[in-house]
PDB file of N, CA and C in Angstrom:
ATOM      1  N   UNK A   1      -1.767  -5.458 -17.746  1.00  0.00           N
ATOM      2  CA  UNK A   1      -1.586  -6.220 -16.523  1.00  0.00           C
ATOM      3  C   UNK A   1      -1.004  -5.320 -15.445  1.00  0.00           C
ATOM      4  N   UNK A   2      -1.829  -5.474 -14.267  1.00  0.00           N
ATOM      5  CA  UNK A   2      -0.983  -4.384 -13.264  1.00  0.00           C
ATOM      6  C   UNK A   2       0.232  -5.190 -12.528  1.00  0.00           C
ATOM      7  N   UNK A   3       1.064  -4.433 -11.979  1.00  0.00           N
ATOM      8  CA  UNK A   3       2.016  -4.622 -11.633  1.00  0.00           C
ATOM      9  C   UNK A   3       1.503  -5.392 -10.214  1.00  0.00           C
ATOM     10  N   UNK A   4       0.070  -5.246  -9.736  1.00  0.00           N
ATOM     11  CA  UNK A   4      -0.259  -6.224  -8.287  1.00  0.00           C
ATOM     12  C   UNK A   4      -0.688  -6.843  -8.562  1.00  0.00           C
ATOM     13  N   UNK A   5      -0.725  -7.696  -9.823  1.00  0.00           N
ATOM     14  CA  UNK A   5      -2.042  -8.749  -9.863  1.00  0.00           C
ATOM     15  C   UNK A   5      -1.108 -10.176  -9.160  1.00  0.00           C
ATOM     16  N   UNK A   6      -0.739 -10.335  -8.586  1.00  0.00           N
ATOM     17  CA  UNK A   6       0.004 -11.055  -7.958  1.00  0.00           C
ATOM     18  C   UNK A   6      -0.803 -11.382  -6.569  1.00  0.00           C
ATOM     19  N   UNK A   7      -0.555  -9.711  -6.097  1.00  0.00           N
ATOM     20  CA  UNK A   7      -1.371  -9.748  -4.924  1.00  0.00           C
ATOM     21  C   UNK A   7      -3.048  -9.937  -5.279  1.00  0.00           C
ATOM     22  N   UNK A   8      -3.385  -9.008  -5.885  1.00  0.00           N
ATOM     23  CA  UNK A   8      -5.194  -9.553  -6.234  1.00  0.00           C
ATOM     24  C   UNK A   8      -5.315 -10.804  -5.933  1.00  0.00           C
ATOM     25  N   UNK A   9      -4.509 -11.342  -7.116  1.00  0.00           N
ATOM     26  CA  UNK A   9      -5.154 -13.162  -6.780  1.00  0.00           C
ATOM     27  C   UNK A   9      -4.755 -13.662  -5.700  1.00  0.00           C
ATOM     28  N   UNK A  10      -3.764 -13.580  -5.263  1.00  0.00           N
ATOM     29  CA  UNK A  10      -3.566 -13.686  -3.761  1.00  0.00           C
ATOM     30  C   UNK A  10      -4.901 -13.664  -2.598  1.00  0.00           C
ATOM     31  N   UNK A  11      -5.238 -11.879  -2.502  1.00  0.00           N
ATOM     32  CA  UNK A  11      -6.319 -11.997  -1.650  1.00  0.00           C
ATOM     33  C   UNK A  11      -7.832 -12.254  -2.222  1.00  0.00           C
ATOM     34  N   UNK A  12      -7.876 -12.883  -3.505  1.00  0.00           N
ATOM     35  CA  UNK A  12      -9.258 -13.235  -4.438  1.00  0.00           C
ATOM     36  C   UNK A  12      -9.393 -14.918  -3.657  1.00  0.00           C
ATOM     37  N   UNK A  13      -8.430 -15.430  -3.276  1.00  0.00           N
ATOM     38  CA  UNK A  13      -8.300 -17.025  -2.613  1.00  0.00           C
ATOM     39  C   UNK A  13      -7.993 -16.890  -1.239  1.00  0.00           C
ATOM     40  N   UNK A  14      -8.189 -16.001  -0.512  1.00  0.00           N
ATOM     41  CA  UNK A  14      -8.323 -16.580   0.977  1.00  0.00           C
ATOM     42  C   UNK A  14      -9.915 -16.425   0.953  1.00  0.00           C
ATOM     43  N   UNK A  15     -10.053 -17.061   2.137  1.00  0.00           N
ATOM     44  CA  UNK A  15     -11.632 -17.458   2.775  1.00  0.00           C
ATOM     45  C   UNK A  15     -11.966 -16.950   3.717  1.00  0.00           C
ATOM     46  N   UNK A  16     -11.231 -15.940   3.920  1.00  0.00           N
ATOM     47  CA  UNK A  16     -11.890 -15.290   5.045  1.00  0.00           C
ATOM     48  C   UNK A  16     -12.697 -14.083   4.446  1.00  0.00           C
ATOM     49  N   UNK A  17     -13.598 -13.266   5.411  1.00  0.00           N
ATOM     50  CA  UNK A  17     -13.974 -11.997   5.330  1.00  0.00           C
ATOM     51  C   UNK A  17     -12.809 -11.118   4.825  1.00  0.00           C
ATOM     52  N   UNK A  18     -12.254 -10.982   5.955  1.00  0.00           N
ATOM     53  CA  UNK A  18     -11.329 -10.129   5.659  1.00  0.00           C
ATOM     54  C   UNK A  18      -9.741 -10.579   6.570  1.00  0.00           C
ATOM     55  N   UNK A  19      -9.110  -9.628   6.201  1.00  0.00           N
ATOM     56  CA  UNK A  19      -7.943  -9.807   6.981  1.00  0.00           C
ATOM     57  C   UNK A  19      -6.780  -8.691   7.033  1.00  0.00           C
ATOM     58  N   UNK A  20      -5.319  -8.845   7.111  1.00  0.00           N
ATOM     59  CA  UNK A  20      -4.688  -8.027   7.373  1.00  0.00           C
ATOM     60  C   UNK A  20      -3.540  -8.538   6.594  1.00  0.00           C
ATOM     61  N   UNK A  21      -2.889  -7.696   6.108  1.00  0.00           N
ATOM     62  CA  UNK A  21      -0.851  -7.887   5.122  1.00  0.00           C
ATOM     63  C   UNK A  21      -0.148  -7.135   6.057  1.00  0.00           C
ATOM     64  N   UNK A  22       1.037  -7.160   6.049  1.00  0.00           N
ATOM     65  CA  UNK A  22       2.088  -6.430   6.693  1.00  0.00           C
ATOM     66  C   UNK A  22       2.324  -5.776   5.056  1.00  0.00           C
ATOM     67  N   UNK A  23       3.351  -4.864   5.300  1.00  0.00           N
ATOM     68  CA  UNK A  23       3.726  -4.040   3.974  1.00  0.00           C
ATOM     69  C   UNK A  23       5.005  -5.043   3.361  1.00  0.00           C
ATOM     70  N   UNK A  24       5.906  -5.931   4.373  1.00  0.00           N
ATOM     71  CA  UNK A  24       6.489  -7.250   3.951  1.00  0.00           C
ATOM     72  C   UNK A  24       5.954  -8.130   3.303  1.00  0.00           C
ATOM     73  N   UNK A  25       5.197  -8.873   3.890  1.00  0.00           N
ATOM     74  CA  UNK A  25       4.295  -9.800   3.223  1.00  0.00           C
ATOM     75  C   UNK A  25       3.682  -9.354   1.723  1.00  0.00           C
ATOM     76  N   UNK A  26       2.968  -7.986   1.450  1.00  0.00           N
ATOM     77  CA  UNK A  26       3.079  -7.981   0.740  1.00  0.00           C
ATOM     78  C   UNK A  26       3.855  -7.285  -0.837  1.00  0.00           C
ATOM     79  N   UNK A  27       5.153  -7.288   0.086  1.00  0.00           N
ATOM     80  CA  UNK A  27       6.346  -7.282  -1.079  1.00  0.00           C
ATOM     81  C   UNK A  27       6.835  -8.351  -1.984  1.00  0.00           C
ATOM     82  N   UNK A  28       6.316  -9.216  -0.404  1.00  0.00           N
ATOM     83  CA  UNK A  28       7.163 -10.950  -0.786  1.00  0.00           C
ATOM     84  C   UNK A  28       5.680 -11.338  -1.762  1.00  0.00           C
ATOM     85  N   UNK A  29       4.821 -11.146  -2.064  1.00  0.00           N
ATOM     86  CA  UNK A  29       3.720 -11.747  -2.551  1.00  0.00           C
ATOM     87  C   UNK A  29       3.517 -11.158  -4.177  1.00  0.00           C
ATOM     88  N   UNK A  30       4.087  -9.907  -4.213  1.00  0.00           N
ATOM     89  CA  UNK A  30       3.730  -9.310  -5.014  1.00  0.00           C
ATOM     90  C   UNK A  30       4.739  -9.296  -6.142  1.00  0.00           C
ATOM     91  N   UNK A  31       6.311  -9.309  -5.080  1.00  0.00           N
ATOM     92  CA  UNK A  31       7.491  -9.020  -5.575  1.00  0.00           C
ATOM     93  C   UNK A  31       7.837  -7.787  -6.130  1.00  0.00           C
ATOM     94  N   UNK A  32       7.156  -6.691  -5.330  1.00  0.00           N
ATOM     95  CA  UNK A  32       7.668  -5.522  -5.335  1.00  0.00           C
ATOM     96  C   UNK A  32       7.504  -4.779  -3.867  1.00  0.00           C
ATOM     97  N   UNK A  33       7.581  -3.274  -3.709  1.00  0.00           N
ATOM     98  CA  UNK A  33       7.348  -2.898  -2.545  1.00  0.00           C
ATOM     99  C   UNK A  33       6.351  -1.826  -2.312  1.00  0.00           C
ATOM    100  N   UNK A  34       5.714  -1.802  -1.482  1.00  0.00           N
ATOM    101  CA  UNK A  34       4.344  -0.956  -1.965  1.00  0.00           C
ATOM    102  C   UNK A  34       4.775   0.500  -1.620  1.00  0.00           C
ATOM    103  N   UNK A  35       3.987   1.078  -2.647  1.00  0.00           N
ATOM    104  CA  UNK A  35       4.383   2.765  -2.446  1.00  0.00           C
ATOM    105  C   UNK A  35       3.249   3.343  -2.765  1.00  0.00           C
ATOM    106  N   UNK A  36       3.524   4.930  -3.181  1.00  0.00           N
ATOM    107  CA  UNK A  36       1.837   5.607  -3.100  1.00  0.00           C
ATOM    108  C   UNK A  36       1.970   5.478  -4.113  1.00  0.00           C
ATOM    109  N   UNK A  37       1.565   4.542  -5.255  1.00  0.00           N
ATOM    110  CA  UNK A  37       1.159   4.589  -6.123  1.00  0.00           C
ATOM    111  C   UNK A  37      -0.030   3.391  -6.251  1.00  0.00           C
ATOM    112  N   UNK A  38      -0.270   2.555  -5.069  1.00  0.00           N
ATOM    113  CA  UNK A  38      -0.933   1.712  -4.389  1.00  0.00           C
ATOM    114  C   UNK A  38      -2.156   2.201  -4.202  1.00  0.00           C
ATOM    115  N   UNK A  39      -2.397   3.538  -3.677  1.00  0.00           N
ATOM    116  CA  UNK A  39      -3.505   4.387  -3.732  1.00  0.00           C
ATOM    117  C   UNK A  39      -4.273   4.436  -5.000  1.00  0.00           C
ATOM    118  N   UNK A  40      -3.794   4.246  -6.219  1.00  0.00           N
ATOM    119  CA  UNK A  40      -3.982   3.992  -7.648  1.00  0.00           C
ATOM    120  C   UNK A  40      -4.394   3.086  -7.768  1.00  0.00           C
ATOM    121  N   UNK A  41      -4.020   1.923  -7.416  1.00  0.00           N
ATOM    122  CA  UNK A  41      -3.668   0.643  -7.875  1.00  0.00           C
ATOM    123  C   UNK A  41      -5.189  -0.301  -7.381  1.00  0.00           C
ATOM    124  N   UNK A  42      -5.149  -0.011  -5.943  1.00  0.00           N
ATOM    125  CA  UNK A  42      -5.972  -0.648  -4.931  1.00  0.00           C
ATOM    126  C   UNK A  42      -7.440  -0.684  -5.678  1.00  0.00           C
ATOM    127  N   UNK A  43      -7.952   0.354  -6.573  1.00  0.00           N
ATOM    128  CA  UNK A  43      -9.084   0.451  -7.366  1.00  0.00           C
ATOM    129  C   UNK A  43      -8.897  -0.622  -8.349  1.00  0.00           C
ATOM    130  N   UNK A  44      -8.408  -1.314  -8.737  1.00  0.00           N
ATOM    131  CA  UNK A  44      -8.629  -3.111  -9.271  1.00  0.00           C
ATOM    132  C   UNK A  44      -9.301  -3.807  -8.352  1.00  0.00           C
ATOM    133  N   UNK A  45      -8.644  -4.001  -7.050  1.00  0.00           N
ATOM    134  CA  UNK A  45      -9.330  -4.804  -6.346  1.00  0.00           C
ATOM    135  C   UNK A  45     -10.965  -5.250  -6.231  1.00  0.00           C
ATOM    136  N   UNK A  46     -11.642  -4.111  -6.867  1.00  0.00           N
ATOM    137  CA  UNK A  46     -12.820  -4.525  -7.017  1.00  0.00           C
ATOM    138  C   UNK A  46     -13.606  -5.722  -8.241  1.00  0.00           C
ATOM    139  N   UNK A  47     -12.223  -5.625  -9.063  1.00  0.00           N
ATOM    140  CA  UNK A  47     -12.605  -6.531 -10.187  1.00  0.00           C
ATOM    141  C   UNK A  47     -12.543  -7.812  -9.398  1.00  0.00           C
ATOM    142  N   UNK A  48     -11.928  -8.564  -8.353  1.00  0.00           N
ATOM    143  CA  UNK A  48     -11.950  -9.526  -7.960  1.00  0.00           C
ATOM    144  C   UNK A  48     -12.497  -9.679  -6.415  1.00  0.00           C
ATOM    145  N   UNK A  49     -13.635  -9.044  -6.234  1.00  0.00           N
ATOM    146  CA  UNK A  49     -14.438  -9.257  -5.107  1.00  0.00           C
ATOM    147  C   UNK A  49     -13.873  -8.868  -3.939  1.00  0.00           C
ATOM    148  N   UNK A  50     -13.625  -8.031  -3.918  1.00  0.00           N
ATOM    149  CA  UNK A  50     -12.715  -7.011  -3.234  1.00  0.00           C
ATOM    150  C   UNK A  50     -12.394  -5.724  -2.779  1.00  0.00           C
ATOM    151  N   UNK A  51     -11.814  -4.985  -1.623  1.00  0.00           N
ATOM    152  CA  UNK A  51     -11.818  -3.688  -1.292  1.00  0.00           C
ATOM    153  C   UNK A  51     -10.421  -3.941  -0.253  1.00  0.00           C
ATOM    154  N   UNK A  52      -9.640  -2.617  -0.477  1.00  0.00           N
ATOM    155  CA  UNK A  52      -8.762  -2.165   0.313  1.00  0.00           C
ATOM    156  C   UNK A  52      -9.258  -1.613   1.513  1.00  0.00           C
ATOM    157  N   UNK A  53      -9.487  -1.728   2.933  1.00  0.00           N
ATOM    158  CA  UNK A  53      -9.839  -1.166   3.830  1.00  0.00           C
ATOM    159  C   UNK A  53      -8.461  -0.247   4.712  1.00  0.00           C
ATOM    160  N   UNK A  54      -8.718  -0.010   5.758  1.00  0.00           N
ATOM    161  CA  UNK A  54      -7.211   0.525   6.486  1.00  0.00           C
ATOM    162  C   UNK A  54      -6.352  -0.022   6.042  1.00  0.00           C
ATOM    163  N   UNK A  55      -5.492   1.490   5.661  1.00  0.00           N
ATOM    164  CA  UNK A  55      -3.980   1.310   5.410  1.00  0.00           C
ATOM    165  C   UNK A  55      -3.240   2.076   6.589  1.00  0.00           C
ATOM    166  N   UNK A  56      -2.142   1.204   7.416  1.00  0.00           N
ATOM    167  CA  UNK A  56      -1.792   1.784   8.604  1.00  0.00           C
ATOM    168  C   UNK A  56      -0.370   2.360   8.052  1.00  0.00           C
ATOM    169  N   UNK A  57       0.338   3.350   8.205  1.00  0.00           N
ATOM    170  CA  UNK A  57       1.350   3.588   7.779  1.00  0.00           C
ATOM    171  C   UNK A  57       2.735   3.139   9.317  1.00  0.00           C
ATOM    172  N   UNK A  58       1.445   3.577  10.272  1.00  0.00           N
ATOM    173  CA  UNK A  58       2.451   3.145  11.513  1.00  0.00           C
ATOM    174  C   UNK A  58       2.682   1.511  11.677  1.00  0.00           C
ATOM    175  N   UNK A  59       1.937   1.057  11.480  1.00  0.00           N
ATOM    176  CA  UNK A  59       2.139  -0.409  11.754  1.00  0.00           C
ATOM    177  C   UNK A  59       2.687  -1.345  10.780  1.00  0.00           C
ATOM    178  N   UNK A  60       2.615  -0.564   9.787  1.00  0.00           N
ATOM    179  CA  UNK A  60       3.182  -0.704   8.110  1.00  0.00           C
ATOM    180  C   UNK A  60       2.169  -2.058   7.784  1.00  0.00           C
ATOM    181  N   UNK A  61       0.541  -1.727   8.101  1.00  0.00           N
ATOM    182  CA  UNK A  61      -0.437  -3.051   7.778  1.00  0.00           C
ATOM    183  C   UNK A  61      -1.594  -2.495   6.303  1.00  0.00           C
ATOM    184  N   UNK A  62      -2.138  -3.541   5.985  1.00  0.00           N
ATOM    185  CA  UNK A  62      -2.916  -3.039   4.937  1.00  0.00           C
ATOM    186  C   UNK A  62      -4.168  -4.083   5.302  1.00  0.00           C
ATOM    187  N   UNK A  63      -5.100  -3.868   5.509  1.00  0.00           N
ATOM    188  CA  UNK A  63      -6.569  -4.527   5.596  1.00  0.00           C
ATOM    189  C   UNK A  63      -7.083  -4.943   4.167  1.00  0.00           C
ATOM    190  N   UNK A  64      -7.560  -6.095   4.292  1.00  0.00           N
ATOM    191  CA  UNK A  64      -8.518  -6.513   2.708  1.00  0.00           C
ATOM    192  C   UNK A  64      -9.883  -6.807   3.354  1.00  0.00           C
ATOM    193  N   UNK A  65     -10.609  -6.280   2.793  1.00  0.00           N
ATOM    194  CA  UNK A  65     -12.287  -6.860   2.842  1.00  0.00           C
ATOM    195  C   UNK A  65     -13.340  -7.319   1.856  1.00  0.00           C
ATOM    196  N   UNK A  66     -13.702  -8.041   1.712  1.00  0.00           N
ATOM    197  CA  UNK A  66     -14.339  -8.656   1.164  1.00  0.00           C
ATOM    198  C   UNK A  66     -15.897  -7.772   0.310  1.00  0.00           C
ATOM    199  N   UNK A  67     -16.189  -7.089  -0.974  1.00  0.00           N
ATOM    200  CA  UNK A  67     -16.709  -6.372  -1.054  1.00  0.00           C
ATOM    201  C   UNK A  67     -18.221  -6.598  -1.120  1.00  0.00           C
ATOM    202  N   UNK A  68     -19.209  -5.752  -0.601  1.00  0.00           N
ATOM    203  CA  UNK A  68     -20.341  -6.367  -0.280  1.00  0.00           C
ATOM    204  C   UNK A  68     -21.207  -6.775  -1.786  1.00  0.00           C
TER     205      UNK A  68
END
């Protein structure tokens, strides 16, 4: 079990295309805090219809998209 599947299912149930996390949001979602080990991690996301798009470090945002 990864330590984000919290977040996965999280963004596996919104309805949108895509969208945007703050690096807060998803601490509070995940219940941890994201670090570079996220770069690792983000390759699950495809098991649940899914892709990591922009990761902003300045804006501290993370993009989800919906995988084609």
């Amino acid at each position: 079990m990864s330590k984000y599947n919290a977040l996965w299912e999280y963004v596996q149930k919104n309805k949108k295309d895509s969208f945007q996390l703050t690096f807060e949001e998803i601490m509070n979602i995940a219940g941890i805090p994201i670090d570079h080990s996220f770069l690792k991690y983000k390759k699950e996301l495809a098991e649940y219809g899914w892709q990591v798009g922009k990761i902003s470090m300045k804006e501290q945002t993370v993009c989800f998209q919906r995988a084609d």
